[in-house]
C-alpha atoms as a PDB file:
ATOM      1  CA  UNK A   1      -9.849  -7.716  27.281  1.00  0.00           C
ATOM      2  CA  UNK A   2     -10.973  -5.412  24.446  1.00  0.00           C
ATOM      3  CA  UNK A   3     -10.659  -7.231  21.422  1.00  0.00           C
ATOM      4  CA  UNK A   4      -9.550  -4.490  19.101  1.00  0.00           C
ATOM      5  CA  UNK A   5      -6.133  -3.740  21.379  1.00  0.00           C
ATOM      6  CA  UNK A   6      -6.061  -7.649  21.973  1.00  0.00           C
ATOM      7  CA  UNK A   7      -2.827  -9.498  20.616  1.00  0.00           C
ATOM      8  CA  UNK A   8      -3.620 -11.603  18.003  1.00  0.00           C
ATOM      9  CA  UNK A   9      -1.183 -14.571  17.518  1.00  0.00           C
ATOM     10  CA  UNK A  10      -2.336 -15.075  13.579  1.00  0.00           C
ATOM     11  CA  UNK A  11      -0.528 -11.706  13.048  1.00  0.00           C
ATOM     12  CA  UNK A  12       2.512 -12.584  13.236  1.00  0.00           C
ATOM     13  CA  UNK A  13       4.206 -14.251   9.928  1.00  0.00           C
ATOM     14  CA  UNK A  14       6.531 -17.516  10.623  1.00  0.00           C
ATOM     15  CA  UNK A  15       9.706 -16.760   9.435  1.00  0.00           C
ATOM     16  CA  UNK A  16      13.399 -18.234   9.959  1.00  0.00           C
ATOM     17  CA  UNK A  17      16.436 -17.075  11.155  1.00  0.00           C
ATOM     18  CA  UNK A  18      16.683 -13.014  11.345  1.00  0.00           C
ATOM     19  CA  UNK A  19      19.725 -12.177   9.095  1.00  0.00           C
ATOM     20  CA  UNK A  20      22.242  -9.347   9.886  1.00  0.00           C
ATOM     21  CA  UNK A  21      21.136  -5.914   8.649  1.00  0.00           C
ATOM     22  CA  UNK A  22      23.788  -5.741   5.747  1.00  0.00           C
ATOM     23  CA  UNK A  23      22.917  -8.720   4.722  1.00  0.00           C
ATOM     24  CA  UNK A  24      19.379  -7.681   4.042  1.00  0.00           C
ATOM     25  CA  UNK A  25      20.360  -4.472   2.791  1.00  0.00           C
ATOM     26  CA  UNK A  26      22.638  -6.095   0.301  1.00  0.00           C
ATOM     27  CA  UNK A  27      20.027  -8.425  -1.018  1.00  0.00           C
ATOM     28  CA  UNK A  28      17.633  -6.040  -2.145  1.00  0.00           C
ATOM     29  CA  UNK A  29      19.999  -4.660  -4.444  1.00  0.00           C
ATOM     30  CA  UNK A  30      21.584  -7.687  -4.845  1.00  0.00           C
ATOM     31  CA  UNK A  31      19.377 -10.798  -4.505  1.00  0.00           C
ATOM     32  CA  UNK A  32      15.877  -9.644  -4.993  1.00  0.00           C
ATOM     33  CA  UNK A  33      17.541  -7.041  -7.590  1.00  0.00           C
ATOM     34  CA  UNK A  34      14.882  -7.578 -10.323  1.00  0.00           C
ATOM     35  CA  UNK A  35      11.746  -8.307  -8.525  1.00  0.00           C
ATOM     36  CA  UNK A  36      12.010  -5.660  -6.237  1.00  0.00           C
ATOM     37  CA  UNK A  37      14.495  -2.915  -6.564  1.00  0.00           C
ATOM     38  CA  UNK A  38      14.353  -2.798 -10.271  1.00  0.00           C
ATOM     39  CA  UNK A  39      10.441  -2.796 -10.075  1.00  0.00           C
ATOM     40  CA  UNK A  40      10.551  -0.050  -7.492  1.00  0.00           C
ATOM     41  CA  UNK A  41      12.882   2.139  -9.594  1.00  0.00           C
ATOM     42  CA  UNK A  42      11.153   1.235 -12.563  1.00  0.00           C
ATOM     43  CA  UNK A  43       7.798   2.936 -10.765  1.00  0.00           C
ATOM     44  CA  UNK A  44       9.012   5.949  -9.880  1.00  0.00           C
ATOM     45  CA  UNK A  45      11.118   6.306 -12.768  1.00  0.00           C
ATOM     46  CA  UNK A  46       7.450   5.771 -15.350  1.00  0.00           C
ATOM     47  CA  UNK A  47       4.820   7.579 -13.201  1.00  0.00           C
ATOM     48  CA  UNK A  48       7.789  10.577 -12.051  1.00  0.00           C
ATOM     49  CA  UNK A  49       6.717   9.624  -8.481  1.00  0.00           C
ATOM     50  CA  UNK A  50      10.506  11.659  -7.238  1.00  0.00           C
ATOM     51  CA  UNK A  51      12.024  14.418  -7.628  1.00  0.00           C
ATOM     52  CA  UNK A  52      15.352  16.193  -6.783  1.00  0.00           C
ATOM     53  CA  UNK A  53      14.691  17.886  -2.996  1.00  0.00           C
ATOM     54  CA  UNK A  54      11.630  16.099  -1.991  1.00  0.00           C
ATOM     55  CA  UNK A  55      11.031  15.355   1.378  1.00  0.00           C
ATOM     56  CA  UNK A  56       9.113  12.246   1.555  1.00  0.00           C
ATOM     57  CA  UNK A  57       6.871  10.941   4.109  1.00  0.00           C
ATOM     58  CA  UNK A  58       7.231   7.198   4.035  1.00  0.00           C
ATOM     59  CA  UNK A  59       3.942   5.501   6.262  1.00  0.00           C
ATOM     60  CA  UNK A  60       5.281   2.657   8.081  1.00  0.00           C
ATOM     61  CA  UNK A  61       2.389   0.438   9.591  1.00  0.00           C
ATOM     62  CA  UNK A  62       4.843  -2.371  10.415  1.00  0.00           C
ATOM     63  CA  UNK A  63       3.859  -4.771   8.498  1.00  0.00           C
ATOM     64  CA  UNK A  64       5.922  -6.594   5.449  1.00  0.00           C
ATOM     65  CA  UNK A  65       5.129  -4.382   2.677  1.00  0.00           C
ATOM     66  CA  UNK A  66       6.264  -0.886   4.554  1.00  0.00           C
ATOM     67  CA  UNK A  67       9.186  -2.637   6.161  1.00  0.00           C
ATOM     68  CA  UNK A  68      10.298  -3.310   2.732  1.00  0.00           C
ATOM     69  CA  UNK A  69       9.069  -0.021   1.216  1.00  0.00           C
ATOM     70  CA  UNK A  70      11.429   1.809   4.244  1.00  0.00           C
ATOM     71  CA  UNK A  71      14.250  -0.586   3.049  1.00  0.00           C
ATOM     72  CA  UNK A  72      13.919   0.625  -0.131  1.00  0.00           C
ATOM     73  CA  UNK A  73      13.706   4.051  -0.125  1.00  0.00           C
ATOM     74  CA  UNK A  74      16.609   4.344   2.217  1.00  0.00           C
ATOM     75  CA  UNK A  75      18.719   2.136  -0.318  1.00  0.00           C
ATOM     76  CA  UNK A  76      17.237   4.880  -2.897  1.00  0.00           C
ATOM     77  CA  UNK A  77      17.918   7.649  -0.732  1.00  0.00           C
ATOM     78  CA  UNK A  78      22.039   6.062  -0.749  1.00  0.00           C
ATOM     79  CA  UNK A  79      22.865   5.169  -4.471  1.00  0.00           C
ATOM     80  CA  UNK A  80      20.162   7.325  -6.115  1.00  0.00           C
ATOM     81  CA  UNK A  81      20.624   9.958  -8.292  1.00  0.00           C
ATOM     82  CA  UNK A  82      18.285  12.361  -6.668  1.00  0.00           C
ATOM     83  CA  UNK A  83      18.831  14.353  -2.857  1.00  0.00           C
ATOM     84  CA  UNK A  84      15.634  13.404  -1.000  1.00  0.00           C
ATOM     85  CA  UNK A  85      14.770  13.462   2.665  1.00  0.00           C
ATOM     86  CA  UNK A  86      12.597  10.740   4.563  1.00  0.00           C
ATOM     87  CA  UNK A  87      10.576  10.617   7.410  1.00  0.00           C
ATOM     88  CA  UNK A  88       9.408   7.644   8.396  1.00  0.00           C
ATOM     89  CA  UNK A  89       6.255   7.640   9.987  1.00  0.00           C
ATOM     90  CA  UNK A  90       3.836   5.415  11.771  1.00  0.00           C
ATOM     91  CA  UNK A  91      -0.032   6.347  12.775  1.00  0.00           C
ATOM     92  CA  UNK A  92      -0.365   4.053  16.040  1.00  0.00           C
ATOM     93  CA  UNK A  93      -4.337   3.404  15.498  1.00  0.00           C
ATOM     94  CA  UNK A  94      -4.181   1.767  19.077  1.00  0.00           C
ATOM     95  CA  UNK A  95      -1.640  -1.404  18.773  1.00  0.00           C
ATOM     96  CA  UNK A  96      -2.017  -3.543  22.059  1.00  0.00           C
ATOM     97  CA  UNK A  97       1.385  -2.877  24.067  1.00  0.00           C
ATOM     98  CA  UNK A  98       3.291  -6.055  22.955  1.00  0.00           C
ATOM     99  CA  UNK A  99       1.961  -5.761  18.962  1.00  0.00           C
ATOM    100  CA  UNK A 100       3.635  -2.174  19.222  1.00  0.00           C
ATOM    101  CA  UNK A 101       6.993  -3.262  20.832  1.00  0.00           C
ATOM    102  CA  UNK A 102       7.476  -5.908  18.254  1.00  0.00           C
ATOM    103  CA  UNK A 103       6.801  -3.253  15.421  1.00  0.00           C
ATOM    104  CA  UNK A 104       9.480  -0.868  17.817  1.00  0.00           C
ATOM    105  CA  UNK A 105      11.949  -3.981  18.383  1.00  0.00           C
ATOM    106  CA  UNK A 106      11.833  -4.464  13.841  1.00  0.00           C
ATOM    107  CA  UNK A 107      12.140  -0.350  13.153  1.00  0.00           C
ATOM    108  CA  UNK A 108      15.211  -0.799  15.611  1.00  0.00           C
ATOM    109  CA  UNK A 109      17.262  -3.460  14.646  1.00  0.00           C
ATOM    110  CA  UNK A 110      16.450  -2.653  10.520  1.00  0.00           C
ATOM    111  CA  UNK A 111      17.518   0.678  11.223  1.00  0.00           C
ATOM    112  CA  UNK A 112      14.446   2.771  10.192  1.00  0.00           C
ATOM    113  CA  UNK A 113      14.316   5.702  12.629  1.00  0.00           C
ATOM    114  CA  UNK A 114      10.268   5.870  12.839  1.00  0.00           C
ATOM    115  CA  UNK A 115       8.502   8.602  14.748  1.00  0.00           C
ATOM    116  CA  UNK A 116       5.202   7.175  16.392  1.00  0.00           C
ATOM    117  CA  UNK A 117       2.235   9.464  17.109  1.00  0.00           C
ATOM    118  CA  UNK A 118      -1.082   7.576  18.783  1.00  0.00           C
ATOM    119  CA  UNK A 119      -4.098   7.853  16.215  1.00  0.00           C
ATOM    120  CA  UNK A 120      -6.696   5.690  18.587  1.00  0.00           C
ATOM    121  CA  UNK A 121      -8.455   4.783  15.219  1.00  0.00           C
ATOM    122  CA  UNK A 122      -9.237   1.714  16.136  1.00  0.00           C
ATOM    123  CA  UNK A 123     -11.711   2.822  19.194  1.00  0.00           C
ATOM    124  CA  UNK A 124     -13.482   5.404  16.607  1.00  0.00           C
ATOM    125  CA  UNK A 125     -13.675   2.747  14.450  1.00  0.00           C
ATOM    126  CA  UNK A 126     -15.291   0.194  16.269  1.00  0.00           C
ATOM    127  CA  UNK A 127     -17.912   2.786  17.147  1.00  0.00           C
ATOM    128  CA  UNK A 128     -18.712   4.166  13.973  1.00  0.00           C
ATOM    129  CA  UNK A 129     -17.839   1.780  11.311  1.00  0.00           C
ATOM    130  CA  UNK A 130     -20.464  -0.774  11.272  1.00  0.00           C
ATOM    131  CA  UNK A 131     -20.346  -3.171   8.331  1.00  0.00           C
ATOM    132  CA  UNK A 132     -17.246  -1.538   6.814  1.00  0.00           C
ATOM    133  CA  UNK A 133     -14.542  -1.289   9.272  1.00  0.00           C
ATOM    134  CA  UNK A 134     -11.479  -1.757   7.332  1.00  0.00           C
ATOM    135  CA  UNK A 135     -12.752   0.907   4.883  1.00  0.00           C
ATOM    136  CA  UNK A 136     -13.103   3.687   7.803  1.00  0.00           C
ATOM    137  CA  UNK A 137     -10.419   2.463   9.430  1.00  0.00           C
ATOM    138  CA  UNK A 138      -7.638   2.942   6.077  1.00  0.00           C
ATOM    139  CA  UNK A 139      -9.688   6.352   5.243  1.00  0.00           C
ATOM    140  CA  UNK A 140      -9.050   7.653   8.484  1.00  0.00           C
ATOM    141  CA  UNK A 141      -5.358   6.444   8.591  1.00  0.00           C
ATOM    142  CA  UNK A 142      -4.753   8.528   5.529  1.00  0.00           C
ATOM    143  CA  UNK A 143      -5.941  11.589   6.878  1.00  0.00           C
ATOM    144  CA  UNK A 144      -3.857  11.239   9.967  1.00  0.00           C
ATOM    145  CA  UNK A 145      -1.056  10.737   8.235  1.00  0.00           C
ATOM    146  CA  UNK A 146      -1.515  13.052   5.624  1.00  0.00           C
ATOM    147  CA  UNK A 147      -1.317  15.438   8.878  1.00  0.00           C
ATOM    148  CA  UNK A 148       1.820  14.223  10.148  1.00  0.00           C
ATOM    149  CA  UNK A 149       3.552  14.094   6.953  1.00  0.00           C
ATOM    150  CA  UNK A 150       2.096  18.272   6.221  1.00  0.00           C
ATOM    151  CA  UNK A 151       3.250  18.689   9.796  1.00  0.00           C
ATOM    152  CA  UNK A 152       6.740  17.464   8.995  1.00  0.00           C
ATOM    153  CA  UNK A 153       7.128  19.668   6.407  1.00  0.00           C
ATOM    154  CA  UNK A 154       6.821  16.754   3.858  1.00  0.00           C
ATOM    155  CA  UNK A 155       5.799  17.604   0.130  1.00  0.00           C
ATOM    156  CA  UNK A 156       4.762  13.351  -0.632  1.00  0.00           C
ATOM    157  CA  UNK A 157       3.698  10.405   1.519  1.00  0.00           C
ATOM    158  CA  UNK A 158       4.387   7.429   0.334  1.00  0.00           C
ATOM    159  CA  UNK A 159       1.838   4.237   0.871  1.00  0.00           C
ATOM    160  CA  UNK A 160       3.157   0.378   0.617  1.00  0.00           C
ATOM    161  CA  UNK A 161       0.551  -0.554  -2.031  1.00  0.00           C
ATOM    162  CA  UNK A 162       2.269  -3.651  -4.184  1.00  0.00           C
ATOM    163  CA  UNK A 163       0.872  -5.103  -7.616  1.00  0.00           C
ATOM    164  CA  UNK A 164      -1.720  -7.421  -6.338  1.00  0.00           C
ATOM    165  CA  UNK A 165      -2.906  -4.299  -3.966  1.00  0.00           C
ATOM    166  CA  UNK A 166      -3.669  -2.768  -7.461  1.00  0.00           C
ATOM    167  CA  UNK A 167      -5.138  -5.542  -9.136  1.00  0.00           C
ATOM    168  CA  UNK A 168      -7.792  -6.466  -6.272  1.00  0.00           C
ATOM    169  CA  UNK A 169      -8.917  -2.844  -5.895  1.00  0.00           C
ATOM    170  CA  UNK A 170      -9.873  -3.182  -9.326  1.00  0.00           C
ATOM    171  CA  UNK A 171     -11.650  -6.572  -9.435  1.00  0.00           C
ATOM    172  CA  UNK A 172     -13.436  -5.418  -6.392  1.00  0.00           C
ATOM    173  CA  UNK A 173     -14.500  -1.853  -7.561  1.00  0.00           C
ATOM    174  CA  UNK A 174     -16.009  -4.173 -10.587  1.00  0.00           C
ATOM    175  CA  UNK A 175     -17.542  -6.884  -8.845  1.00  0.00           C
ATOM    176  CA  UNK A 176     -18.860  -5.093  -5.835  1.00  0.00           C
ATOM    177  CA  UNK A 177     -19.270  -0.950  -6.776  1.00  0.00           C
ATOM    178  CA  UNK A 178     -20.254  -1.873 -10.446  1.00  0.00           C
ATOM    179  CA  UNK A 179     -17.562   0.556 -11.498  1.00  0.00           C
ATOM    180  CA  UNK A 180     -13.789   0.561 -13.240  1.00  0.00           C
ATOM    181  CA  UNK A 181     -10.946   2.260 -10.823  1.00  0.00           C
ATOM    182  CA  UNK A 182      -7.969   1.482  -9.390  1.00  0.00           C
ATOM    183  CA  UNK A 183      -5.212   2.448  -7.371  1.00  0.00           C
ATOM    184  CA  UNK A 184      -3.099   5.243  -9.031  1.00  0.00           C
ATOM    185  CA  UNK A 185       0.722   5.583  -8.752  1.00  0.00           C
ATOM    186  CA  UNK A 186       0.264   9.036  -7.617  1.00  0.00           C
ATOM    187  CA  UNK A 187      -2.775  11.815  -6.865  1.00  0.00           C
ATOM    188  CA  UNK A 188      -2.641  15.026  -5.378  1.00  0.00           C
ATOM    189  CA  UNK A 189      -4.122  15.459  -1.883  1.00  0.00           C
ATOM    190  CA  UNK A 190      -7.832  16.897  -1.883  1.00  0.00           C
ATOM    191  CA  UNK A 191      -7.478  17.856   1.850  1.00  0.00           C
ATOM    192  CA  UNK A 192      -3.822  18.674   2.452  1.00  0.00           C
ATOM    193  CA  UNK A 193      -2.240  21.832   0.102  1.00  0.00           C
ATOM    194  CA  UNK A 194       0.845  20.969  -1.380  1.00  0.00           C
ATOM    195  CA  UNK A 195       0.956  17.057  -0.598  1.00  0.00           C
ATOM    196  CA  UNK A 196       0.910  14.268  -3.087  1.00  0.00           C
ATOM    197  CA  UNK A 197       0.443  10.729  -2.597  1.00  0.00           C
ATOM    198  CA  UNK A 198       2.809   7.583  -4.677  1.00  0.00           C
ATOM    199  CA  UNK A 199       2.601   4.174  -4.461  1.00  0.00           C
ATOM    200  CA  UNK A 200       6.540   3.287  -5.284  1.00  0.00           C
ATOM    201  CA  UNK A 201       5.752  -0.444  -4.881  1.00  0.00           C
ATOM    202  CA  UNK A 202       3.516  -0.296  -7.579  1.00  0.00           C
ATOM    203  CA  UNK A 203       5.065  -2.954  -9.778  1.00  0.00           C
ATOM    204  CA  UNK A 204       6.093  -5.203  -7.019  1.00  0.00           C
ATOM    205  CA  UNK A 205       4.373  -8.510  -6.763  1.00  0.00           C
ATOM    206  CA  UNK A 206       3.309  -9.481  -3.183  1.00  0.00           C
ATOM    207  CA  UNK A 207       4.764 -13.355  -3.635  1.00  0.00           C
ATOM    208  CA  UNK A 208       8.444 -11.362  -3.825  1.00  0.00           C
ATOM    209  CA  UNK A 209       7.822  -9.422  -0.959  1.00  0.00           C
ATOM    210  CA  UNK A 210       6.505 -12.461   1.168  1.00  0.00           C
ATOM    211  CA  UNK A 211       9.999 -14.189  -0.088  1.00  0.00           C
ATOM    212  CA  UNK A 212      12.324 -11.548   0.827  1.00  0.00           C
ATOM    213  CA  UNK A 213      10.769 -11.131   4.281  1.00  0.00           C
ATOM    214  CA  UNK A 214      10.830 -14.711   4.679  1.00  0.00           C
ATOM    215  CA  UNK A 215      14.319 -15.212   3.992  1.00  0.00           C
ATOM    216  CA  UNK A 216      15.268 -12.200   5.669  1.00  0.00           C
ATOM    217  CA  UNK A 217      14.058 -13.563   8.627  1.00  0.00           C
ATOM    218  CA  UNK A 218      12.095 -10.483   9.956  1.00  0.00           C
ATOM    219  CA  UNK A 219       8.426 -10.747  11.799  1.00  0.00           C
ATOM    220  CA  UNK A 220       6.496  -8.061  10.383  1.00  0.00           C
ATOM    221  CA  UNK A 221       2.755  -7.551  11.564  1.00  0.00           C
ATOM    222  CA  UNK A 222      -0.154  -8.454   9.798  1.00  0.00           C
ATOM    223  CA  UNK A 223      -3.663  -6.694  10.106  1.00  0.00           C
ATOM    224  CA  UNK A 224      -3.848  -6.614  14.070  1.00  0.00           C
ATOM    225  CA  UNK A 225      -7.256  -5.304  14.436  1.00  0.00           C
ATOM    226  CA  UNK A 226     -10.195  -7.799  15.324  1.00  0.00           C
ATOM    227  CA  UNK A 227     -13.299  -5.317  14.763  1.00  0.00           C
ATOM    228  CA  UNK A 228     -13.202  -6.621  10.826  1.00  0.00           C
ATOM    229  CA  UNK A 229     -12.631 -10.346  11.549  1.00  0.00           C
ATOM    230  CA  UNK A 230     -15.906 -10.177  14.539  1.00  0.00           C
ATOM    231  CA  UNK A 231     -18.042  -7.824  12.012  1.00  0.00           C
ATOM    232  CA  UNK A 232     -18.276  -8.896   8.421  1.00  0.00           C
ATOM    233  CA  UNK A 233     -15.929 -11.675   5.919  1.00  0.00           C
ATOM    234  CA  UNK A 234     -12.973  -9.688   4.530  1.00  0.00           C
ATOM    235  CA  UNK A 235     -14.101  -9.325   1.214  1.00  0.00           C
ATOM    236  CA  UNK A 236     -10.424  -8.156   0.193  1.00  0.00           C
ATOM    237  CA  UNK A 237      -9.430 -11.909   0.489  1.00  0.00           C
ATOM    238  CA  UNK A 238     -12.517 -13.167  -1.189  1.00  0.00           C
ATOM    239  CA  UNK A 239     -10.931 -11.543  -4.472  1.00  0.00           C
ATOM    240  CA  UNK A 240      -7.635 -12.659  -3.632  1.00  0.00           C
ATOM    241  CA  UNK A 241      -8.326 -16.326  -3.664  1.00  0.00           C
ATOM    242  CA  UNK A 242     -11.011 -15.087  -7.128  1.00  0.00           C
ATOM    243  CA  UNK A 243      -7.847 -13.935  -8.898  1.00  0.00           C
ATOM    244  CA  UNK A 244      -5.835 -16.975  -7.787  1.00  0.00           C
ATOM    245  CA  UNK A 245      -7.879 -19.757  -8.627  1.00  0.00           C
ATOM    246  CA  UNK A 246      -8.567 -17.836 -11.812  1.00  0.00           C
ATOM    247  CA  UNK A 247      -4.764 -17.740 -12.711  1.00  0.00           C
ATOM    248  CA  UNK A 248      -5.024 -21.204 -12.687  1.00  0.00           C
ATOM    249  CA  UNK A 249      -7.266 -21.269 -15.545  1.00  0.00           C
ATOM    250  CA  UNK A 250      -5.647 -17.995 -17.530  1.00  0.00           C
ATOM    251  CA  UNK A 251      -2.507 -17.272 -18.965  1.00  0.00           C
ATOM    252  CA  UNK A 252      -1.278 -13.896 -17.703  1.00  0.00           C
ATOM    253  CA  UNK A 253      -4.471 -13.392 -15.752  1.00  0.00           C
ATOM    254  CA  UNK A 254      -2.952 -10.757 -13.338  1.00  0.00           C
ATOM    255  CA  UNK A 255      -0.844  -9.025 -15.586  1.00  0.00           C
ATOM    256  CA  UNK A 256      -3.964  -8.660 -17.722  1.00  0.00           C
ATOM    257  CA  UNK A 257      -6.010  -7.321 -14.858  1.00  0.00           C
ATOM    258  CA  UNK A 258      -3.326  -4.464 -14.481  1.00  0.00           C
ATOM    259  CA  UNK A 259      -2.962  -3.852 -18.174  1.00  0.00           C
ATOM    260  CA  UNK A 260      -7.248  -3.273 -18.607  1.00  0.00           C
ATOM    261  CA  UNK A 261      -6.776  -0.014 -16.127  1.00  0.00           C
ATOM    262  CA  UNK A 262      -3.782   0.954 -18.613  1.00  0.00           C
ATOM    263  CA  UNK A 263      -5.824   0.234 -22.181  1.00  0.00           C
ATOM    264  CA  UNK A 264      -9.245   1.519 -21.326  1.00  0.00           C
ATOM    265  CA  UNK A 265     -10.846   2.139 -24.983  1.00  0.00           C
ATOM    266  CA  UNK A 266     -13.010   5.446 -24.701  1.00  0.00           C
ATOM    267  CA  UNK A 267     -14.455   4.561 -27.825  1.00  0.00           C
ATOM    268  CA  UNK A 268     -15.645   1.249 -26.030  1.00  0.00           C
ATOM    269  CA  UNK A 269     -17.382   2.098 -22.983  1.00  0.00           C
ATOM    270  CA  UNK A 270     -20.518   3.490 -22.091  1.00  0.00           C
ATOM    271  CA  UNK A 271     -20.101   6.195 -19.547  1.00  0.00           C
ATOM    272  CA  UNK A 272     -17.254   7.704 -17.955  1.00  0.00           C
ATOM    273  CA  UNK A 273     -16.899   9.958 -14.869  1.00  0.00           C
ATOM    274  CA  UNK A 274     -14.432  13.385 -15.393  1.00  0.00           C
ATOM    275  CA  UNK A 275     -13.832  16.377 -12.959  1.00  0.00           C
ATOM    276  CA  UNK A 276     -17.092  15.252 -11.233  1.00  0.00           C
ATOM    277  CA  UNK A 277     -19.173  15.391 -13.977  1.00  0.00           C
ATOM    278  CA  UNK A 278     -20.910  12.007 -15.717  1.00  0.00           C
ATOM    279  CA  UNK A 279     -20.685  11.376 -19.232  1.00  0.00           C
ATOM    280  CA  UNK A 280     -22.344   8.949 -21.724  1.00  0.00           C
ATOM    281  CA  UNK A 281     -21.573   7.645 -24.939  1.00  0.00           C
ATOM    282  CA  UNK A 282     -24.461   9.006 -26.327  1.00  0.00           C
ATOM    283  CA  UNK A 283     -23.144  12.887 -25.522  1.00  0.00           C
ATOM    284  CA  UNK A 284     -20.294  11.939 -28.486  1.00  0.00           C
ATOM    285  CA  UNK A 285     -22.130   9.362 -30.658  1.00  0.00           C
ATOM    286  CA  UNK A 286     -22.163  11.746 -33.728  1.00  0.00           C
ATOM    287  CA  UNK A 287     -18.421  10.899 -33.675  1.00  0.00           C
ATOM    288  CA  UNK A 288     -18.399   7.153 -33.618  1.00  0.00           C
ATOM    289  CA  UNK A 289     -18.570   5.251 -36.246  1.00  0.00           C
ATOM    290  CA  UNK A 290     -17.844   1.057 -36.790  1.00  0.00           C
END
């Protein structure tokens, strides 16, 4: 059997007993109040990620962190302020038959009315992709659901990137590009007139989401693709476990991690990329002075 559209039992999380659906509901304004709706208004509400009319395109992949991200916006879309459509969305990249029924089975029973289009990423991926699979493989994703979402008449897609989503792009931009980015909370689209790209989970630590999904008792997917796991060592988890045995060591560790993308020191640095042009120190040392 082809092992990219094989089922892969480590994708599914353990979890207990599924709860009723306004149960969960309830608990993410209730329960999980501050460390996940309050975090997810608290986004949107500092980097103006929504606005009154917007018809949002919100990428489900079926794993824990869209589930919740679906949740969330639809709770939004009831007690918020702001009139907003959704369209929930989901970029089949070639799911074996039983990994997309379970995804179907979830959408149904939390009530998230997804429309499924086939992508077959996964085959162009496993041709083309070589040593960096999961790289192609999220680029392309993007772009077809950038179409989708332009196709639906959408003006914003929203992605399920948490906290510790942000804080590992960094530390691995650093460690293995030798350069400073992260995620932002929001870009325009380079490709795609008139679309723009948030991250509403942006504050939203992964442990909370793992806890809520947990407890909720749903069995969202993990990464079911194998061409990464045959091809090269996820290097996403190598800085995982760096930033977690690190915390063990330093106080505030991740917090900190986030905070350095927020209090970059121009004055402190020794080149800097802007509007595709490279700058140096040197350009503006006239200026500095100790």
């Amino acid at each position: 059997m082809d092992s990219i559209s094989s089922a892969n039992c480590e994708t599914l999380l353990p979890t207990g007993e599924l709860k009723p659906l306004d149960e969960i509901e309830r608990s993410i304004i209730k329960k999980y109040r501050k460390h996940l709706w309050s975090k997810f208004i608290k986004a949107i509400k500092d980097f103006k990620l929504i606005e009154e009319g917007d018809k949002i395109a919100v990428a489900i992949s079926g794993g824990k962190d869209s589930m919740l991200m679906a949740k969330l916006f639809q709770e939004l879309q009831k007690h918020g302020d702001m009139k907003i459509d959704l369209e929930f969305i989901v970029a089949d990249p070639g799911y074996h038959e039983q990994i997309r029924e379970l995804m179907i089975k979830n959408c149904e029973y939390l009530n998230i009315p997804i429309k499924i289009f086939d992508s077959g990423i996964f085959k162009i991926v496993d041709k083309i992709a070589k040593d960096y699979p999961c790289y192609m493989c999220a680029k392309m994703r993007r772009g077809a659901l950038y179409s989708k979402a332009q196709e639906l008449g959408c003006n914003k897609l929203a992605l399920g990137h948490h906290f510790n989503d942000i804080i590992e792009t960094t530390m691995m931009n650093i460690l293995y590009t030798g350069s400073f980015k992260t995620m932002l909370p929001k870009l325009h689209s380079t490709n795609f007139k008139d679309l723009e790209l948030i991250r509403p989970m942006y504050y939203i630590e992964e442990k909370h989401i793992e806890r809520f999904t947990q407890n909720s008792g749903i069995m969202p997917l993990n990464c079911a693709c194998m061409v990464a796991a045959e091809r090269t060592g996820n290097k996403r988890y190598e800085i995982k476990n760096l930033i977690k045995e690190l915390s063990t060591k330093i106080d505030n560790l991740e917090i900190n991690i986030m905070r350095a993308a927020q209090n970059v020191n121009m004055e402190a640095i020794l080149g800097w990329q802007k509007g595709g042009k490279t700058y140096s120190y040197l350009d503006f040392y006239d200026e500095y002075k100790e």
